[in-house]
Protein backbone atom coordinates (compact mmCIF):
# COMPACT_ATOMS: atom_id res chain seq x y z
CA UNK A 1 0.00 0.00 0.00
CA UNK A 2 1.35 3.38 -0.73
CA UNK A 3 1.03 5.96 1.42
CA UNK A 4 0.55 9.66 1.05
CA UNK A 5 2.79 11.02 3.87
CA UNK A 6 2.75 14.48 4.70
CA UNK A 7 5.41 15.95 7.16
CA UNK A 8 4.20 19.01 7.40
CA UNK A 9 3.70 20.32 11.01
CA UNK A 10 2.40 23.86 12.27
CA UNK A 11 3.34 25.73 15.88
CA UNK A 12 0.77 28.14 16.01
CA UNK A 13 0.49 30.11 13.00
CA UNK A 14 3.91 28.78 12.21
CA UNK A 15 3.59 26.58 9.34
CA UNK A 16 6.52 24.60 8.77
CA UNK A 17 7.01 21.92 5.52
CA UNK A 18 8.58 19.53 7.78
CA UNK A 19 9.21 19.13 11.49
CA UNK A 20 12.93 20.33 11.29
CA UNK A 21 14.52 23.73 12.14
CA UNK A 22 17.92 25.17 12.67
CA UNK A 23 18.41 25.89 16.22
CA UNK A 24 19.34 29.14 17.52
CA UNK A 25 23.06 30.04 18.04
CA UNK A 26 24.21 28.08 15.43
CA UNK A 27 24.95 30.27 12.31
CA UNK A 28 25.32 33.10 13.77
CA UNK A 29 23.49 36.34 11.58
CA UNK A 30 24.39 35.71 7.81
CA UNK A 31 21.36 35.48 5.57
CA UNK A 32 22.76 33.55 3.09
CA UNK A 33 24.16 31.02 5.45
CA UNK A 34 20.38 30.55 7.13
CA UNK A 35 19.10 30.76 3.21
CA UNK A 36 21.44 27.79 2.53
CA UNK A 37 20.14 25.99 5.61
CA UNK A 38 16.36 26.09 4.14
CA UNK A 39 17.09 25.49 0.62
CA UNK A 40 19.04 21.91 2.14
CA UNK A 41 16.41 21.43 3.46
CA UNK A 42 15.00 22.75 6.96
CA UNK A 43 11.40 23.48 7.72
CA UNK A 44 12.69 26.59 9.21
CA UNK A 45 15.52 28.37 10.67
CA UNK A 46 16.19 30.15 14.08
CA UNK A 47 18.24 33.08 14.18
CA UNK A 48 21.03 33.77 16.84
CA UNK A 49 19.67 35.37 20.01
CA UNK A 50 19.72 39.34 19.47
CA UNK A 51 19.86 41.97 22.24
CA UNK A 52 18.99 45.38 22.62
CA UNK A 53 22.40 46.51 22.64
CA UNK A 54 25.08 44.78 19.99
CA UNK A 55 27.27 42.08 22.61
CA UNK A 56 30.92 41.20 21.11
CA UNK A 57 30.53 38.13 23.37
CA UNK A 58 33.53 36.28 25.12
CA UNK A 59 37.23 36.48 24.18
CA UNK A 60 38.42 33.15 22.51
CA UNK A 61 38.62 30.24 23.14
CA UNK A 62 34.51 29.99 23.10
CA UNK A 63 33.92 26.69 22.29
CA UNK A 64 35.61 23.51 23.02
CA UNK A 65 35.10 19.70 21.38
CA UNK A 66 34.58 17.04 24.16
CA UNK A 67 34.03 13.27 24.19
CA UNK A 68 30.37 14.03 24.45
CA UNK A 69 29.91 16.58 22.74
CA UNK A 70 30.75 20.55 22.95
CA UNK A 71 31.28 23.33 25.32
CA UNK A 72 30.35 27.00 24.02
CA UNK A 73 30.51 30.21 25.92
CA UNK A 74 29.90 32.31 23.23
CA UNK A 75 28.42 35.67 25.22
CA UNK A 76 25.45 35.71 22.82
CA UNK A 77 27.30 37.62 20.17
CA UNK A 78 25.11 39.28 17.77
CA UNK A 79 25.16 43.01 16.18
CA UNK A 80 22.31 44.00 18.62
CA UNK A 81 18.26 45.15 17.76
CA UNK A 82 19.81 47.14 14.30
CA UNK A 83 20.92 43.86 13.08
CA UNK A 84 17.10 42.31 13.13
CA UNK A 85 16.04 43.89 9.73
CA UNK A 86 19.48 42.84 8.43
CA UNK A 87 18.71 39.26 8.88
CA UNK A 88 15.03 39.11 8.87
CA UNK A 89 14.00 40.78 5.64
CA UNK A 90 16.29 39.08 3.01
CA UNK A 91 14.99 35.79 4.32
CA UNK A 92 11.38 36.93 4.68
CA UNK A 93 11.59 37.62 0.76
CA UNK A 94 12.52 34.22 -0.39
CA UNK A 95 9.93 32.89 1.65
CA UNK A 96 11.50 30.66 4.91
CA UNK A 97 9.91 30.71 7.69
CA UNK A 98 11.80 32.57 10.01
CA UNK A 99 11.84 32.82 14.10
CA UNK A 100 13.40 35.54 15.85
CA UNK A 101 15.44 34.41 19.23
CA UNK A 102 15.29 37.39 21.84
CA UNK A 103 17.28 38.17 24.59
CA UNK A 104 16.35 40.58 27.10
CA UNK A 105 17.39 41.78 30.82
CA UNK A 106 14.03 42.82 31.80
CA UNK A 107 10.60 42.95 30.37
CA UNK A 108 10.65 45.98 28.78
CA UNK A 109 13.69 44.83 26.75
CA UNK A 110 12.19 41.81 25.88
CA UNK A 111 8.88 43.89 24.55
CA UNK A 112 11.15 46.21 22.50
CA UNK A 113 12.62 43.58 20.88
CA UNK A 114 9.60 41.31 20.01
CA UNK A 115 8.32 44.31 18.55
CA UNK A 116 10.90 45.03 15.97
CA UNK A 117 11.27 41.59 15.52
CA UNK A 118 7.17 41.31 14.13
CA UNK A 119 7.77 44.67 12.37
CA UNK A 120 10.57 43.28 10.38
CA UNK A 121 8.55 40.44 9.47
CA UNK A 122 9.34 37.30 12.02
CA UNK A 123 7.32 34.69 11.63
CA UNK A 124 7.65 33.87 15.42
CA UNK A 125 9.47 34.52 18.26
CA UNK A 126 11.70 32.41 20.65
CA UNK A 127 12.12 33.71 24.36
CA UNK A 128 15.67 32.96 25.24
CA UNK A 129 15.12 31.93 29.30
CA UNK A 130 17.73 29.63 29.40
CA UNK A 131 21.26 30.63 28.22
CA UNK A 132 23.81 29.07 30.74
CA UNK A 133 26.15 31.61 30.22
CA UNK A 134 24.87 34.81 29.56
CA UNK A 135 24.89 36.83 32.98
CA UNK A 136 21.01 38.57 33.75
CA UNK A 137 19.89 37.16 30.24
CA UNK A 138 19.72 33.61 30.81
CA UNK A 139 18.47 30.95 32.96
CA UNK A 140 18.45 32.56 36.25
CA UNK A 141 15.66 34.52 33.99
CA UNK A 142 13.73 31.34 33.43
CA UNK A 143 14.07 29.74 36.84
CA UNK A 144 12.05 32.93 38.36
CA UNK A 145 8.09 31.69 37.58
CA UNK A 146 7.30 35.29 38.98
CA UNK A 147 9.79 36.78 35.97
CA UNK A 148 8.68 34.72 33.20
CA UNK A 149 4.99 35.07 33.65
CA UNK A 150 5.53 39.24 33.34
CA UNK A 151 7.84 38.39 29.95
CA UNK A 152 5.45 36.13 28.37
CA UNK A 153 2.41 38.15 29.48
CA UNK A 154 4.14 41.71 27.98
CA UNK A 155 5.27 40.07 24.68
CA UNK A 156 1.95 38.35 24.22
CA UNK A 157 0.01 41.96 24.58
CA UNK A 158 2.40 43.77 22.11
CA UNK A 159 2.75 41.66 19.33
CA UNK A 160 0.48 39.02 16.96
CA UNK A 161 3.09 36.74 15.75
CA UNK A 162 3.33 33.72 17.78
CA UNK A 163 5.49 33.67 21.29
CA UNK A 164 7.51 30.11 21.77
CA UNK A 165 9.35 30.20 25.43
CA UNK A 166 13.26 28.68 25.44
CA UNK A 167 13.66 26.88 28.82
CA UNK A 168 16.92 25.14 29.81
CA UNK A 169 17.58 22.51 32.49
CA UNK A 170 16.35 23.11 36.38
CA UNK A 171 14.50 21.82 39.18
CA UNK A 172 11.31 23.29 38.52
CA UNK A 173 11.09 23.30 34.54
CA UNK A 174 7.29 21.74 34.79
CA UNK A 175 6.11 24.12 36.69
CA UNK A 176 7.92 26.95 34.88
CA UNK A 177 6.69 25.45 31.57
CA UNK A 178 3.10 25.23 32.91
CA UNK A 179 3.72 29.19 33.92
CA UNK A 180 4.35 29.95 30.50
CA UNK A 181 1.54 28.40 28.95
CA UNK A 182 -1.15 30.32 31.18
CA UNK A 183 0.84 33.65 30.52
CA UNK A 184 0.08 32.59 27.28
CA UNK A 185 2.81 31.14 25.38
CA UNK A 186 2.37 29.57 22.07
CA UNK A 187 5.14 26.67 22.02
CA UNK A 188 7.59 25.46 25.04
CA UNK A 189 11.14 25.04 23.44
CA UNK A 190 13.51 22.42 25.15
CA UNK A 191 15.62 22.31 26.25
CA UNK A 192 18.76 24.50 25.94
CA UNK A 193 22.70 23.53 26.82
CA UNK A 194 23.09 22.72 29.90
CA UNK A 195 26.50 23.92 32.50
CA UNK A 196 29.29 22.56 31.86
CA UNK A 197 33.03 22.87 32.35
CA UNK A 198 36.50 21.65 30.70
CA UNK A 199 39.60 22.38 32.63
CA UNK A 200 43.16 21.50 30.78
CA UNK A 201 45.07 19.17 33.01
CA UNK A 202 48.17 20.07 32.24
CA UNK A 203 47.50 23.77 32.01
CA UNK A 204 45.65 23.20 35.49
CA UNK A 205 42.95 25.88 33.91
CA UNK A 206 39.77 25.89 32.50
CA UNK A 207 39.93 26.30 28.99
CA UNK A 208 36.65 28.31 27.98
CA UNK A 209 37.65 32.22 28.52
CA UNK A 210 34.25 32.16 30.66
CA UNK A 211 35.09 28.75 32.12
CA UNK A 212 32.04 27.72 31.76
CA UNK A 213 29.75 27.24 29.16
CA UNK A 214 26.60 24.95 27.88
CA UNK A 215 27.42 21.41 26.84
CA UNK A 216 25.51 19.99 23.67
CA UNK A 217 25.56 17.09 21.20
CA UNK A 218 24.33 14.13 21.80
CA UNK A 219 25.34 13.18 25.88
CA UNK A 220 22.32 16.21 26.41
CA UNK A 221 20.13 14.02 24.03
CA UNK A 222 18.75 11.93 26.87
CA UNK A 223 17.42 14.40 29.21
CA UNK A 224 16.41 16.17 26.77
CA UNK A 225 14.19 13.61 25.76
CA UNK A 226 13.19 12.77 29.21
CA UNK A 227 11.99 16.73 30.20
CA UNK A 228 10.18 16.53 26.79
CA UNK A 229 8.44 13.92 27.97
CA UNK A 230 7.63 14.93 31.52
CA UNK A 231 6.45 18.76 30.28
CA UNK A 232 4.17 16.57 27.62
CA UNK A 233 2.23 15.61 29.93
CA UNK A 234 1.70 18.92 31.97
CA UNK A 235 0.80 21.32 29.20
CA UNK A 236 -1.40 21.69 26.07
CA UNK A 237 0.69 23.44 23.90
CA UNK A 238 3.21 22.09 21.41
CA UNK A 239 6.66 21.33 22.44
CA UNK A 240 9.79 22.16 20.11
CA UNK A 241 12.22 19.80 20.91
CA UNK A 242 16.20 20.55 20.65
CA UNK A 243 19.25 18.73 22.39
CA UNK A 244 21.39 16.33 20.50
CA UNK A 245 19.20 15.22 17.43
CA UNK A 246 21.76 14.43 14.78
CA UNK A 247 19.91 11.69 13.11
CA UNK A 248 16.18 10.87 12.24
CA UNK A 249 15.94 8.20 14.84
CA UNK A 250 16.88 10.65 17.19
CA UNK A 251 14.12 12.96 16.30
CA UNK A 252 11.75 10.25 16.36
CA UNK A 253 12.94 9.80 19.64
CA UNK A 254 11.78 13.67 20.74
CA UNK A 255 8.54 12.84 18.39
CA UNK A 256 7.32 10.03 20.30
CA UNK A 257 8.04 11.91 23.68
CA UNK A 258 5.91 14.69 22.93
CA UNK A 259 7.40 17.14 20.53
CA UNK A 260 5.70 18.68 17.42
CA UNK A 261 9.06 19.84 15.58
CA UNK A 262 13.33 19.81 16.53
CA UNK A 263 15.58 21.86 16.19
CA UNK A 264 19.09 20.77 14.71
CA UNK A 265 22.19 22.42 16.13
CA UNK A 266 25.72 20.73 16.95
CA UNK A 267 24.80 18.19 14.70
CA UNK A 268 25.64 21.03 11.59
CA UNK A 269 29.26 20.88 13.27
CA UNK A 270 29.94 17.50 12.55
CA UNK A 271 27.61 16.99 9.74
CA UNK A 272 26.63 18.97 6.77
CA UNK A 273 23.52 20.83 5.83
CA UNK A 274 22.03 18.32 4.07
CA UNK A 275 21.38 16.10 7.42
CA UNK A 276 17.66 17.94 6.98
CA UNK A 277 16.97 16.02 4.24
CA UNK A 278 18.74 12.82 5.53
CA UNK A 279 16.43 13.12 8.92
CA UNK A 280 13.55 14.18 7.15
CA UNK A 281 13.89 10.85 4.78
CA UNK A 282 14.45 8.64 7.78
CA UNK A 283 11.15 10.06 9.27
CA UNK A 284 9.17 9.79 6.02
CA UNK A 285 10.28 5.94 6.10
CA UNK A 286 9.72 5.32 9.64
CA UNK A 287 6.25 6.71 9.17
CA UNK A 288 5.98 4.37 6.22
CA UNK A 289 6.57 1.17 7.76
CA UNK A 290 4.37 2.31 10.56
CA UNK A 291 1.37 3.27 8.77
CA UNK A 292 1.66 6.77 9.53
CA UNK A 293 0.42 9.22 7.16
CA UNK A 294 0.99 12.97 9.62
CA UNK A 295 3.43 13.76 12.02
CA UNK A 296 0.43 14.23 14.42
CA UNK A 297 0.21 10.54 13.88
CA UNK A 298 2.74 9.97 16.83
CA UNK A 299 3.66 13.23 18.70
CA UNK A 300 3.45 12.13 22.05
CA UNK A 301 2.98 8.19 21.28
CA UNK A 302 5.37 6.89 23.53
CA UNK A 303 2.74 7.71 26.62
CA UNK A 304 0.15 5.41 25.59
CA UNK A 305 2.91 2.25 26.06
């Protein structure tokens, strides 16, 4: 029997062609690089968190390749809220769907930005609440229930364009997730890196110029999975999942747990663009030999086992 499999998926308003995106941070701000992305074939991209001000970010060395994975401190470099139109309109014209990732010290910040971000034609926005390295723009942000229902609530009231929320690992991530769905987020993004350190032995120092950054790839894959799965069954609205995918069994994986869509990012270090297409294959065939025609067929299966 042939089946007429469709893996389109849609976050809100967000309508994406397949359940892959490009995961913030990864790229950087070049609009040809996140044009390349799409045309290999991404259902979307995520652009680098911007800030009101432009950030230069840490000195070098910012990143660091471990056994199980990496270690960035990066500083959430990006050319600040001038650099939004840069990025945003090129991309906007050839037709990708495009979400903005904010980053904000306080609320009113994080409403300035979200509103250039929908005037220069975002698609969506993505609430960075969880950088582990960014000091009074990251996760101590999204660990304050208090903080993030004021955020959500303020960018909610000043723009249209669908609000995801970017929450990385901590004790109380359900209930901060269920927070952000009743200030009315649209999506719950998880999770981000998570902190981590490398120290040289024989140097006797740590070797990030922050000493310490987020760890990704695939050791984060796990608990990624296993928060997905948790936060599934708390809230009602979709879950973007993002933590070591790098292959389409992997993003099955983060399917079947309760995610709508992932997000790709190490992976692109390691692996060329075109592991969209090679993920979005595997799925395709997966949902062939399991007799499912949508992704909706199995977002969230794993809970009925």
């Amino acid at each position: 029997m042939i089946y007429m499999i469709d893996l389109s998926v849609a976050i809100s308003s967000l309508k994406l062609r397949n359940p892959t995106l490009l995961a913030s941070g990864i790229i950087g701000t070049s609009p040809s690089l996140l044009l390349r992305v799409f045309k290999a074939g991404a259902g979307g991209v995520v652009t680098k968190s911007f800030t009101r001000e432009p950030k230069e970010g840490y000195a070098t060395p910012i990143i660091i390749s471990v056994k199980c994975g990496f270690i960035n401190a990066v500083g959430l470099t990006n050319p600040g809220i001038k650099g939004v139109l840069e990025i945003v309109k090129p991309l906007r014209e050839k037709k990708v769907p495009i979400v903005v990732s904010i980053a904000g010290s306080s609320v009113e910040e994080f409403v300035e930005l979200a509103t250039v971000a929908e005037k220069a034609g975002a698609n969506a926005l993505e609430l960075n609440l969880s950088c582990p390295h960014a000091e009074k723009r990251g996760i101590e942000i999204g660990m304050d229930s208090e903080a993030v229902s004021r955020i959500v609530e303020e960018v909610k009231s000043s723009v249209k364009i669908p609000v995801f929320v970017k929450l990385g690992l901590m004790d109380n991530i359900i209930n901060i997730a269920s927070v952000a769905e009743e200030s009315g987020a649209d999506a719950i993004v998880l999770i981000n890196t998570i902190k981590a350190m490398y120290i040289d032995i024989w140097v006797k120092k740590p070797v990030l110029s922050n000493k310490i950054g987020g760890l990704s790839g695939p050791s984060i894959h796990p608990i990624a999975v296993r928060v997905i799965y948790e936060v599934y069954k708390k809230v009602n609205i979709p879950i973007i999942g993002v933590g070591g995918v790098d292959s389409w069994e992997s993003a099955v994986e983060m399917i079947l747990a309760g995610a709508s869509a992932v997000q790709l990012g190490s992976a692109l270090v390691y692996k060329d663009y075109s592991i969209f297409n090679e993920i979005c294959n595997g799925i395709k065939e997966y949902m062939i030999k399991n007799g499912f025609r949508k992704i909706y067929d199995f977002v969230g299966l794993a809970h009925d086992a």
